[in-house]
PDB file of N, CA and C in Angstrom:
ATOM      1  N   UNK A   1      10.977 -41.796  -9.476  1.00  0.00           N
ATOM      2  CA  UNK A   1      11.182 -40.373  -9.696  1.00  0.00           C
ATOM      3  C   UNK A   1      12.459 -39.957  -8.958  1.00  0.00           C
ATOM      4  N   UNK A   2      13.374 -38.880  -9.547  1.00  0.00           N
ATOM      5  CA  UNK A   2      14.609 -38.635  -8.915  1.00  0.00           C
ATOM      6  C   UNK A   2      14.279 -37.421  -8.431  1.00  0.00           C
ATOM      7  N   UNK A   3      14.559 -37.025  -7.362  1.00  0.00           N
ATOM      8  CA  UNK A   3      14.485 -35.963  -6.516  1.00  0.00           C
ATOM      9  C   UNK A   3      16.278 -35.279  -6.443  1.00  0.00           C
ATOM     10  N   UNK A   4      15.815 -33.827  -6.861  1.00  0.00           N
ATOM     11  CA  UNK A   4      16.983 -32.699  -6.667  1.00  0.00           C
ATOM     12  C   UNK A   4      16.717 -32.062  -5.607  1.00  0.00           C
ATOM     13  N   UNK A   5      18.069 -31.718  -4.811  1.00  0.00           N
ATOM     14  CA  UNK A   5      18.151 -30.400  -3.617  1.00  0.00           C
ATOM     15  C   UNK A   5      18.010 -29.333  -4.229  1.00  0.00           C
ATOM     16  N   UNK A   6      17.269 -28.184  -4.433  1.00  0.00           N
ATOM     17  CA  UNK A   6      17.872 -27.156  -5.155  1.00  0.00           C
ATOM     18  C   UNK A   6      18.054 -26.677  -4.034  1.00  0.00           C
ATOM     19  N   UNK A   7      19.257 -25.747  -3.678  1.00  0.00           N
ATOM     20  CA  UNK A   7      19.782 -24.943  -2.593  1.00  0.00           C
ATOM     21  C   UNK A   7      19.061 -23.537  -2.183  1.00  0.00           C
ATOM     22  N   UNK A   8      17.728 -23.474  -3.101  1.00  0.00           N
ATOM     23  CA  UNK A   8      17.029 -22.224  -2.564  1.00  0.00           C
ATOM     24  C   UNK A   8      15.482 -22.441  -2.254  1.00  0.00           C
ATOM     25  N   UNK A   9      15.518 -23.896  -2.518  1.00  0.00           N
ATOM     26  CA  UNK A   9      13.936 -24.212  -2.741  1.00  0.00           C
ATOM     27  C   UNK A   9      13.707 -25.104  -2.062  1.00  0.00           C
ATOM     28  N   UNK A  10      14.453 -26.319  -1.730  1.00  0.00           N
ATOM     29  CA  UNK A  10      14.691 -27.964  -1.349  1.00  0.00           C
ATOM     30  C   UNK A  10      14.566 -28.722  -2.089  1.00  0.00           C
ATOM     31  N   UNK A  11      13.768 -29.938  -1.800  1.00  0.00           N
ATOM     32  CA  UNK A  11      13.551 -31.556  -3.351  1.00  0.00           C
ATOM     33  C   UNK A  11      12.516 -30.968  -4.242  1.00  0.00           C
ATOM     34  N   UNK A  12      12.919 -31.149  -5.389  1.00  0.00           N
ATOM     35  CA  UNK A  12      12.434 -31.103  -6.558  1.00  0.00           C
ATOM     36  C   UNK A  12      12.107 -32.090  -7.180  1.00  0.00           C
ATOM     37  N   UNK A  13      11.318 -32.398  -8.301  1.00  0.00           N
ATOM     38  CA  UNK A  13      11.291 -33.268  -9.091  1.00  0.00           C
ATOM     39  C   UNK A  13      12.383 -32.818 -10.469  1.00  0.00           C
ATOM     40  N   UNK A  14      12.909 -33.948 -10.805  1.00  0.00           N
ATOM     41  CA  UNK A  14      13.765 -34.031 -11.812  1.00  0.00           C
ATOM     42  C   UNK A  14      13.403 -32.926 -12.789  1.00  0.00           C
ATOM     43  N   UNK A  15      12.412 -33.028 -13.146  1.00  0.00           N
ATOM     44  CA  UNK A  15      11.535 -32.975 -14.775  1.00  0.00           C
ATOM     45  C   UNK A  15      11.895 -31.134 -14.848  1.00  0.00           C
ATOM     46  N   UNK A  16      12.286 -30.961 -13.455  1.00  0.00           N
ATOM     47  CA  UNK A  16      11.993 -29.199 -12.964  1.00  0.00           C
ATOM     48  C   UNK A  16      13.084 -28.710 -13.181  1.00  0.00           C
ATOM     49  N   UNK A  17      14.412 -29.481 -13.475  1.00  0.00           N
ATOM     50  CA  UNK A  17      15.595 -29.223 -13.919  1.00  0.00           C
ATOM     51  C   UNK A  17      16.149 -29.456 -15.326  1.00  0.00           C
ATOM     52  N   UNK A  18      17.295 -28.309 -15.507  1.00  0.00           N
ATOM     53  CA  UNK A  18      18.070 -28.920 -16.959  1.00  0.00           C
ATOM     54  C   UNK A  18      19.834 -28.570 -16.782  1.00  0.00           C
ATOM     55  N   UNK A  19      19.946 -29.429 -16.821  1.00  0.00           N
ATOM     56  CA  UNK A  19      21.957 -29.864 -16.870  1.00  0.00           C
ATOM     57  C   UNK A  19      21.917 -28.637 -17.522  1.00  0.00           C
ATOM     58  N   UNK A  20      23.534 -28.023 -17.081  1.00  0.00           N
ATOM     59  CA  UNK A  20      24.031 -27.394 -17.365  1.00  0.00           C
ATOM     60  C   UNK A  20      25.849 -27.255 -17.930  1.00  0.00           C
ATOM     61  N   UNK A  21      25.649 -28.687 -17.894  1.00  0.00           N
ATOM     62  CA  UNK A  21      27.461 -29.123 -17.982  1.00  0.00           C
ATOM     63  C   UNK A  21      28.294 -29.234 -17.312  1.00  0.00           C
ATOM     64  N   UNK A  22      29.491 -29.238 -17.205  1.00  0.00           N
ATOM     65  CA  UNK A  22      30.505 -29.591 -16.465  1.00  0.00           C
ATOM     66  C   UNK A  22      30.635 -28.363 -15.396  1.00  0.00           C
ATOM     67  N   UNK A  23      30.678 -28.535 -14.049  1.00  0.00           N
ATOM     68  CA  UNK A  23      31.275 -26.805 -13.102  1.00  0.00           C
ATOM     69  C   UNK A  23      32.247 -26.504 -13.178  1.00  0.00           C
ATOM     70  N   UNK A  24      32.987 -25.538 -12.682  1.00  0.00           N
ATOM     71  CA  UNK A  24      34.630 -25.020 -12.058  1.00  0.00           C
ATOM     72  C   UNK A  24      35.283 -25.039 -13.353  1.00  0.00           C
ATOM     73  N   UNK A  25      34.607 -24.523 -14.579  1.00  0.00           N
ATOM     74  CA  UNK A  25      35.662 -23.970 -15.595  1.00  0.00           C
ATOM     75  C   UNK A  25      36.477 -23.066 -15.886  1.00  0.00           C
ATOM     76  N   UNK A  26      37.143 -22.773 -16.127  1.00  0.00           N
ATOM     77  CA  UNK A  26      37.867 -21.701 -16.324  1.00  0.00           C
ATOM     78  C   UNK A  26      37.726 -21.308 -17.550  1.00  0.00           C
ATOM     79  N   UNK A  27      36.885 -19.809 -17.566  1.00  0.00           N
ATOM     80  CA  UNK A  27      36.446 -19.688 -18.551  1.00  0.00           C
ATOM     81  C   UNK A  27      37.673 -18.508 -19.787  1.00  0.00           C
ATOM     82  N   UNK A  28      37.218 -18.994 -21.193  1.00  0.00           N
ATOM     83  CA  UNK A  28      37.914 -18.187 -22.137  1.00  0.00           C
ATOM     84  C   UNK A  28      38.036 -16.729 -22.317  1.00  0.00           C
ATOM     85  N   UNK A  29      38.933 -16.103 -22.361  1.00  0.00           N
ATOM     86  CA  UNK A  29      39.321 -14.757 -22.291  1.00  0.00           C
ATOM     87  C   UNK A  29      39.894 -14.329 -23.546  1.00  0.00           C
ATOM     88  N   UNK A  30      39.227 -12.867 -23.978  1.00  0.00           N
ATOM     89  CA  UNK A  30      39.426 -12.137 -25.605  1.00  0.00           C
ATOM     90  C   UNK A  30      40.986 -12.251 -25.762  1.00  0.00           C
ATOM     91  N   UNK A  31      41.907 -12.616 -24.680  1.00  0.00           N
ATOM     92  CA  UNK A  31      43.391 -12.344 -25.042  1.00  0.00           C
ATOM     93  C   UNK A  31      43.549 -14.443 -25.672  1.00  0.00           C
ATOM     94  N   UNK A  32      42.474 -15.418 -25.307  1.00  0.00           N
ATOM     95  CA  UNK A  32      43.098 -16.866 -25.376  1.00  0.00           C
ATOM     96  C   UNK A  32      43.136 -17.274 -26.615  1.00  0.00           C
ATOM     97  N   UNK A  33      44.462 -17.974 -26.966  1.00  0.00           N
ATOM     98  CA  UNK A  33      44.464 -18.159 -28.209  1.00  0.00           C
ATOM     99  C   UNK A  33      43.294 -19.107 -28.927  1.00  0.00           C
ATOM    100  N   UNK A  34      43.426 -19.616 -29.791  1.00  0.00           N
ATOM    101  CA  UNK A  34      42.610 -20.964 -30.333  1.00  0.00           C
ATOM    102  C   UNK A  34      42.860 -22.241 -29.391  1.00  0.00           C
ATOM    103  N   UNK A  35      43.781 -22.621 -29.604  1.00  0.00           N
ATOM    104  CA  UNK A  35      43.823 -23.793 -28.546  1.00  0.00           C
ATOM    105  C   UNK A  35      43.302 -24.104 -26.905  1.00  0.00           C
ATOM    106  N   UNK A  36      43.293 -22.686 -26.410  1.00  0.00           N
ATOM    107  CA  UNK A  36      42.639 -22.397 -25.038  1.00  0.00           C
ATOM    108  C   UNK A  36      41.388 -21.898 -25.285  1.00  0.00           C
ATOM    109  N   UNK A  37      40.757 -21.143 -26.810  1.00  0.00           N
ATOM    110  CA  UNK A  37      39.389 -21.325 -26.819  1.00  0.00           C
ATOM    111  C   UNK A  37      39.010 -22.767 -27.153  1.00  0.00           C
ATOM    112  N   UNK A  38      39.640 -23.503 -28.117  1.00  0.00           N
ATOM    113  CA  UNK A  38      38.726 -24.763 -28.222  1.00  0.00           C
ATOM    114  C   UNK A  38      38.540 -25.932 -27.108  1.00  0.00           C
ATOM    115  N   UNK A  39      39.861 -25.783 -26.495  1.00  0.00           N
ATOM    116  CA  UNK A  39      39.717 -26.464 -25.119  1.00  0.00           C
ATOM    117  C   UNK A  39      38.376 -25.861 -23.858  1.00  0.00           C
ATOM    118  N   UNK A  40      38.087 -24.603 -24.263  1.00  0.00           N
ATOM    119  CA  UNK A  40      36.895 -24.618 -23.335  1.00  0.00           C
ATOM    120  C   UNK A  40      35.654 -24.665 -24.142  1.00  0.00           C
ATOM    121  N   UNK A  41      35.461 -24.625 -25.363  1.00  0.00           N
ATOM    122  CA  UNK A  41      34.165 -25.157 -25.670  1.00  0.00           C
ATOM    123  C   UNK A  41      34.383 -26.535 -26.048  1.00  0.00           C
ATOM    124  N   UNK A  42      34.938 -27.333 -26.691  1.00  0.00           N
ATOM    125  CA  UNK A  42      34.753 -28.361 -26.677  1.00  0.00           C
ATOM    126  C   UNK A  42      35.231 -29.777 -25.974  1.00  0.00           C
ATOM    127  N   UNK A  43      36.031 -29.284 -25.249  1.00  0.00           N
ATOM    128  CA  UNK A  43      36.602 -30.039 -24.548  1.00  0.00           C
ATOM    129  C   UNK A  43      36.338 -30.482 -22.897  1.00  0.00           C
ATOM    130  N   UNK A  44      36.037 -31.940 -22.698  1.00  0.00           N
ATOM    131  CA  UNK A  44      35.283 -32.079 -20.938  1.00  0.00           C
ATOM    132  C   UNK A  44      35.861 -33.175 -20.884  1.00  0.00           C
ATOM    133  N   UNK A  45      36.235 -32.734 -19.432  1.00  0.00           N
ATOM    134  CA  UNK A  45      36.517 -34.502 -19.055  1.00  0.00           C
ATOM    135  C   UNK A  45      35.862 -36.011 -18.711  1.00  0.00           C
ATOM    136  N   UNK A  46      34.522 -35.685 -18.685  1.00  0.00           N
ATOM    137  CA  UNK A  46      33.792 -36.704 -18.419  1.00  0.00           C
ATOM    138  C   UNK A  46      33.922 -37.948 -17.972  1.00  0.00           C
ATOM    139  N   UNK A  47      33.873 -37.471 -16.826  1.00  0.00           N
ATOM    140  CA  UNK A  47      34.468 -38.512 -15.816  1.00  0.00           C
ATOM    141  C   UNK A  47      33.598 -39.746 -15.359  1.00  0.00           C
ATOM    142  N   UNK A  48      34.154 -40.470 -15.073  1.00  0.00           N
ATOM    143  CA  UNK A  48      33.138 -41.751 -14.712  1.00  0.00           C
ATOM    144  C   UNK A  48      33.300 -41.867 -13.045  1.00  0.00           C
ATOM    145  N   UNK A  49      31.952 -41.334 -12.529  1.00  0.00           N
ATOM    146  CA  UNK A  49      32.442 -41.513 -11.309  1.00  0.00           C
ATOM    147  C   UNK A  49      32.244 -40.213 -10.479  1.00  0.00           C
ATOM    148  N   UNK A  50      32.165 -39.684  -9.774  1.00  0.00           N
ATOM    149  CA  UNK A  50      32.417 -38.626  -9.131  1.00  0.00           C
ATOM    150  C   UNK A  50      32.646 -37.115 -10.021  1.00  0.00           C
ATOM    151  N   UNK A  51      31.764 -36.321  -9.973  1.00  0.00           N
ATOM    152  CA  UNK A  51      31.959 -34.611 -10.864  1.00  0.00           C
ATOM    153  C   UNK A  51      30.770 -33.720 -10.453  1.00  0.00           C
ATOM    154  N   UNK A  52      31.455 -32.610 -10.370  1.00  0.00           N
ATOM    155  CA  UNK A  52      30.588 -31.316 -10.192  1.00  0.00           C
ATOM    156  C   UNK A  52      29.813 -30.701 -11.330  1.00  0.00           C
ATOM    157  N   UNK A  53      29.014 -30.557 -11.099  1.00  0.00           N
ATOM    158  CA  UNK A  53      27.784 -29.912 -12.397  1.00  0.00           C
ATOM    159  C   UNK A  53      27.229 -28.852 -12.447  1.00  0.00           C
ATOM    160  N   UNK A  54      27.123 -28.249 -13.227  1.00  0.00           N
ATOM    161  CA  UNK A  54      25.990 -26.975 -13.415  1.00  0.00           C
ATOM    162  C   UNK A  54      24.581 -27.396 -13.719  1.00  0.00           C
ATOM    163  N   UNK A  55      23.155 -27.065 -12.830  1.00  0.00           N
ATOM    164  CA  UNK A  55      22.226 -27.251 -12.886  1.00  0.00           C
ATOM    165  C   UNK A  55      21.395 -25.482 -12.752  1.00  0.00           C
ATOM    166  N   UNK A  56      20.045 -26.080 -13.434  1.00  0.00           N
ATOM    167  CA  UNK A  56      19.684 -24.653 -13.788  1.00  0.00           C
ATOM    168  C   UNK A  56      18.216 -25.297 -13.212  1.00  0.00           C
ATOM    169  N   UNK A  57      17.087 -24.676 -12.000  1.00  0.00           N
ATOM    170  CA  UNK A  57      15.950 -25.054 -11.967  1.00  0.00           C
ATOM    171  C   UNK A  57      14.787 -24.193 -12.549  1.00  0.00           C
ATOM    172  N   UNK A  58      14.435 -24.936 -13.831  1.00  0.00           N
ATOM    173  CA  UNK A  58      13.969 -24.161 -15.230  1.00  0.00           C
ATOM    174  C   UNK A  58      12.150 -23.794 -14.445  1.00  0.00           C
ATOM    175  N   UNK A  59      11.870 -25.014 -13.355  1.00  0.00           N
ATOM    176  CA  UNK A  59      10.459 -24.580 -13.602  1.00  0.00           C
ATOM    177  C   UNK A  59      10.326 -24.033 -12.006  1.00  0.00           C
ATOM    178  N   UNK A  60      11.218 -23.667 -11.019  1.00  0.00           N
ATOM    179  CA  UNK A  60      10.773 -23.163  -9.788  1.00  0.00           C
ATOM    180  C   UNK A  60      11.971 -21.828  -9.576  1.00  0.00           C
ATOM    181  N   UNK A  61      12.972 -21.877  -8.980  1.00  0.00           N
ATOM    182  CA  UNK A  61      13.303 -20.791  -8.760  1.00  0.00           C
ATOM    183  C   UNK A  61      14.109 -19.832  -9.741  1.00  0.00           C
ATOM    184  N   UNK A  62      14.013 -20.935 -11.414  1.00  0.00           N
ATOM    185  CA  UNK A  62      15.433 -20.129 -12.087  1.00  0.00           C
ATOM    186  C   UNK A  62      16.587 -19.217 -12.080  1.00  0.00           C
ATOM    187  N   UNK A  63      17.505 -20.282 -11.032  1.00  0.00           N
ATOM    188  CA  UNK A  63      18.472 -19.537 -10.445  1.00  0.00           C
ATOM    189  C   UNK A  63      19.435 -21.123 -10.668  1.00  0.00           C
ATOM    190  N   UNK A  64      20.787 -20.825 -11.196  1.00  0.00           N
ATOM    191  CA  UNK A  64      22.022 -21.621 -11.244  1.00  0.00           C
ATOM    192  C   UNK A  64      22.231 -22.344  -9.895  1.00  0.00           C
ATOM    193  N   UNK A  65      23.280 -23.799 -10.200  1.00  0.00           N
ATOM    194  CA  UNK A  65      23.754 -23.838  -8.945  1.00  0.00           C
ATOM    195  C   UNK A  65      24.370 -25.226  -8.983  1.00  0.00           C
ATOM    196  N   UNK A  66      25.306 -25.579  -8.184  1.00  0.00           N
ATOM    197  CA  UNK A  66      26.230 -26.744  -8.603  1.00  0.00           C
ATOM    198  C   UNK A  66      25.805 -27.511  -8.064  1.00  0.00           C
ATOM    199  N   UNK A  67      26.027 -28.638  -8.592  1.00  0.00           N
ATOM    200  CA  UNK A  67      25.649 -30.165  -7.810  1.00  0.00           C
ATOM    201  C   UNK A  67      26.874 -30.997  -8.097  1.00  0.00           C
ATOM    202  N   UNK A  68      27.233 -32.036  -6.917  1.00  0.00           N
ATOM    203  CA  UNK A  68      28.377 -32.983  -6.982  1.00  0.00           C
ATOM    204  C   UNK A  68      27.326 -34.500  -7.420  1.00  0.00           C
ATOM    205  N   UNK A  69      27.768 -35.372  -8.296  1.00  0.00           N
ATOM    206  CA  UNK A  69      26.614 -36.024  -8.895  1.00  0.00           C
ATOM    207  C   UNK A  69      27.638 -37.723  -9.252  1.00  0.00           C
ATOM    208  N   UNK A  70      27.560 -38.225  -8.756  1.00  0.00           N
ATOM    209  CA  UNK A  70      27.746 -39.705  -9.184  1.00  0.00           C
ATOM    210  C   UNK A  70      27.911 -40.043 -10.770  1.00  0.00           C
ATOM    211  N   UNK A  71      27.869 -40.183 -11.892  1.00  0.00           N
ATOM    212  CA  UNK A  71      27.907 -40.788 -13.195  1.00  0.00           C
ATOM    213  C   UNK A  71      27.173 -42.668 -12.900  1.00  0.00           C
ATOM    214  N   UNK A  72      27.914 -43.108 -12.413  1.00  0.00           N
ATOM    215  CA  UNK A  72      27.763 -44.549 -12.746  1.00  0.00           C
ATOM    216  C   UNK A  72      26.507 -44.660 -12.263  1.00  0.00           C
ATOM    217  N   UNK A  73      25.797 -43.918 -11.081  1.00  0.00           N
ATOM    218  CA  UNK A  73      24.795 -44.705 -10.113  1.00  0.00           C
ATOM    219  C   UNK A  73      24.047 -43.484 -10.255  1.00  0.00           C
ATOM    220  N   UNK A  74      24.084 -42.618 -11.241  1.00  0.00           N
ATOM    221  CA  UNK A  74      23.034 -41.385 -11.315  1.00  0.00           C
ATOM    222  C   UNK A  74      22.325 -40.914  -9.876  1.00  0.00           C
ATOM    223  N   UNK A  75      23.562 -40.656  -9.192  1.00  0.00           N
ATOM    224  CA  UNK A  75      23.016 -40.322  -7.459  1.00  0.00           C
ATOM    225  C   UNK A  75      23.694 -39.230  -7.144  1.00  0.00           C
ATOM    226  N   UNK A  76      23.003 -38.222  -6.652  1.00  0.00           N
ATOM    227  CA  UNK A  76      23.028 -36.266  -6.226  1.00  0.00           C
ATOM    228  C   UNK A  76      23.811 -36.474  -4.864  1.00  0.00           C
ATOM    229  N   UNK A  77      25.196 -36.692  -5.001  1.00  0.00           N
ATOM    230  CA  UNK A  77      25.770 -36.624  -3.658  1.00  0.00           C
ATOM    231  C   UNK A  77      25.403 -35.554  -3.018  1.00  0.00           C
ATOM    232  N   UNK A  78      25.456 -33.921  -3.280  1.00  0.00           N
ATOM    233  CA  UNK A  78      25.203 -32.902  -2.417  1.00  0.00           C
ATOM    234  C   UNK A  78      25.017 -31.325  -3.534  1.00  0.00           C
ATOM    235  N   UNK A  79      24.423 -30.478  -3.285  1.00  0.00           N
ATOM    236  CA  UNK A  79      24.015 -28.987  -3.901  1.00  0.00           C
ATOM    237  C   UNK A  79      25.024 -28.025  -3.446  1.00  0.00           C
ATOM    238  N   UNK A  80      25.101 -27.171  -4.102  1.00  0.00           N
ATOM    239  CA  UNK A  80      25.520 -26.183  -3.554  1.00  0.00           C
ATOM    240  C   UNK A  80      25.316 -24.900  -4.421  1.00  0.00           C
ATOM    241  N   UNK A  81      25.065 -23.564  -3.686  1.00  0.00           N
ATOM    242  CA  UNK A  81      25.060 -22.546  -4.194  1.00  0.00           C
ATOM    243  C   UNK A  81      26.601 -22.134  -5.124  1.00  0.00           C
ATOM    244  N   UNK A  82      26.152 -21.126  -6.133  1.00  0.00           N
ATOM    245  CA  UNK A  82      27.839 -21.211  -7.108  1.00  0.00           C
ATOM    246  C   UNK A  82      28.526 -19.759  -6.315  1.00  0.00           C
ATOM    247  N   UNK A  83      29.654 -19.953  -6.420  1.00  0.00           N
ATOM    248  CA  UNK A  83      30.879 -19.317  -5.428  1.00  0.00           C
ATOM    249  C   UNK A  83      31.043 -20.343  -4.634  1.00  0.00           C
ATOM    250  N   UNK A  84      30.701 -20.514  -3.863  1.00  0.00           N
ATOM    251  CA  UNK A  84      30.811 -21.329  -2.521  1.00  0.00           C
ATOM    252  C   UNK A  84      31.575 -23.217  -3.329  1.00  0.00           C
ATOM    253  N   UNK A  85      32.387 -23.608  -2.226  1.00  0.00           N
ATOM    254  CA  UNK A  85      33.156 -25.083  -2.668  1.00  0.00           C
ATOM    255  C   UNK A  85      31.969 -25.843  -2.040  1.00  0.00           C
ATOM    256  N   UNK A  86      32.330 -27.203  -2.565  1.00  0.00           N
ATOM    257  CA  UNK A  86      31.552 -28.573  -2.075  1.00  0.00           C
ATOM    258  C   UNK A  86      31.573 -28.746  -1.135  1.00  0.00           C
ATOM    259  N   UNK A  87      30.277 -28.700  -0.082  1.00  0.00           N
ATOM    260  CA  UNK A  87      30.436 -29.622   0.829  1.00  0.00           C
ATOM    261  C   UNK A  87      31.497 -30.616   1.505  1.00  0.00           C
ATOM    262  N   UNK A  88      31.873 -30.538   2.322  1.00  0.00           N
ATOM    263  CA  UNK A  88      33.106 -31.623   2.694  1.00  0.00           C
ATOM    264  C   UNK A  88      32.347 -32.684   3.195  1.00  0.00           C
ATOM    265  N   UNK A  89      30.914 -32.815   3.858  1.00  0.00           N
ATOM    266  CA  UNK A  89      30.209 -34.615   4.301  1.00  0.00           C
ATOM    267  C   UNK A  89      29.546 -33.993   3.044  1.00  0.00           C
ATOM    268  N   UNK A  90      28.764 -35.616   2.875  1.00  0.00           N
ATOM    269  CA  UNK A  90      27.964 -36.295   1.728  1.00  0.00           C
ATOM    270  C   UNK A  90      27.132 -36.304   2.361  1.00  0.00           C
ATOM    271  N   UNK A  91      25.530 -35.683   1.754  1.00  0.00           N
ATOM    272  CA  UNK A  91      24.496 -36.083   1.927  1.00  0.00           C
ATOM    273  C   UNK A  91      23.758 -36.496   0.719  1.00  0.00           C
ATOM    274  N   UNK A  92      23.025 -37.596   0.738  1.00  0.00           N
ATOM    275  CA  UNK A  92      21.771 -37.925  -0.554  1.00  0.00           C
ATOM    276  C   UNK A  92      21.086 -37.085  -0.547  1.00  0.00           C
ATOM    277  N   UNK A  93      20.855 -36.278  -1.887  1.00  0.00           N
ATOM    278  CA  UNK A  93      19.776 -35.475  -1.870  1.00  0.00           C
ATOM    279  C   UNK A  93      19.046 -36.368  -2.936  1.00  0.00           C
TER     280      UNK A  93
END
């Protein structure tokens, strides 16, 4: 079983969460043309390796919130509430 930090609750079980996509977008504005709207809906970098995420905890506190998350080794380097930057140490959550 994979255990989440949520930043308002503590470890969770997985099952209690749902991805939310890529974090730190910069989001589309009524003035952006086509090319700067399609670049933010369809376009991610999907990185192998190291990336920040949007997580949503659907069955306890339903409240947003970023996570820094491994790809290759599916491992929760660290949480964080949204506004606020990453953590600078690594903890396993």
């Amino acid at each position: 079983m994979l255990l989440i930090e949520c930043p308002w609750c503590g470890q969770c079980e997985q099952s209690e969460f749902h991805y939310g996509g890529e974090a730190h977008l910069t989001r589309a504005t009524p003035e952006s043309d086509n090319t700067e709207l399609t670049g933010f809906l369809f376009l991610r970098s999907n990185v192998r390796g190291d990336t920040a995420e949007r997580w949503f905890h659907a069955a306890g506190c339903r409240r947003w919130f970023n996570a820094r998350r491994n790809t290759v080794d599916d491992r929760f380097i660290c949480t964080y509430k949204p506004g606020q930057n990453a953590p600078q140490e690594t903890t396993d959550a």
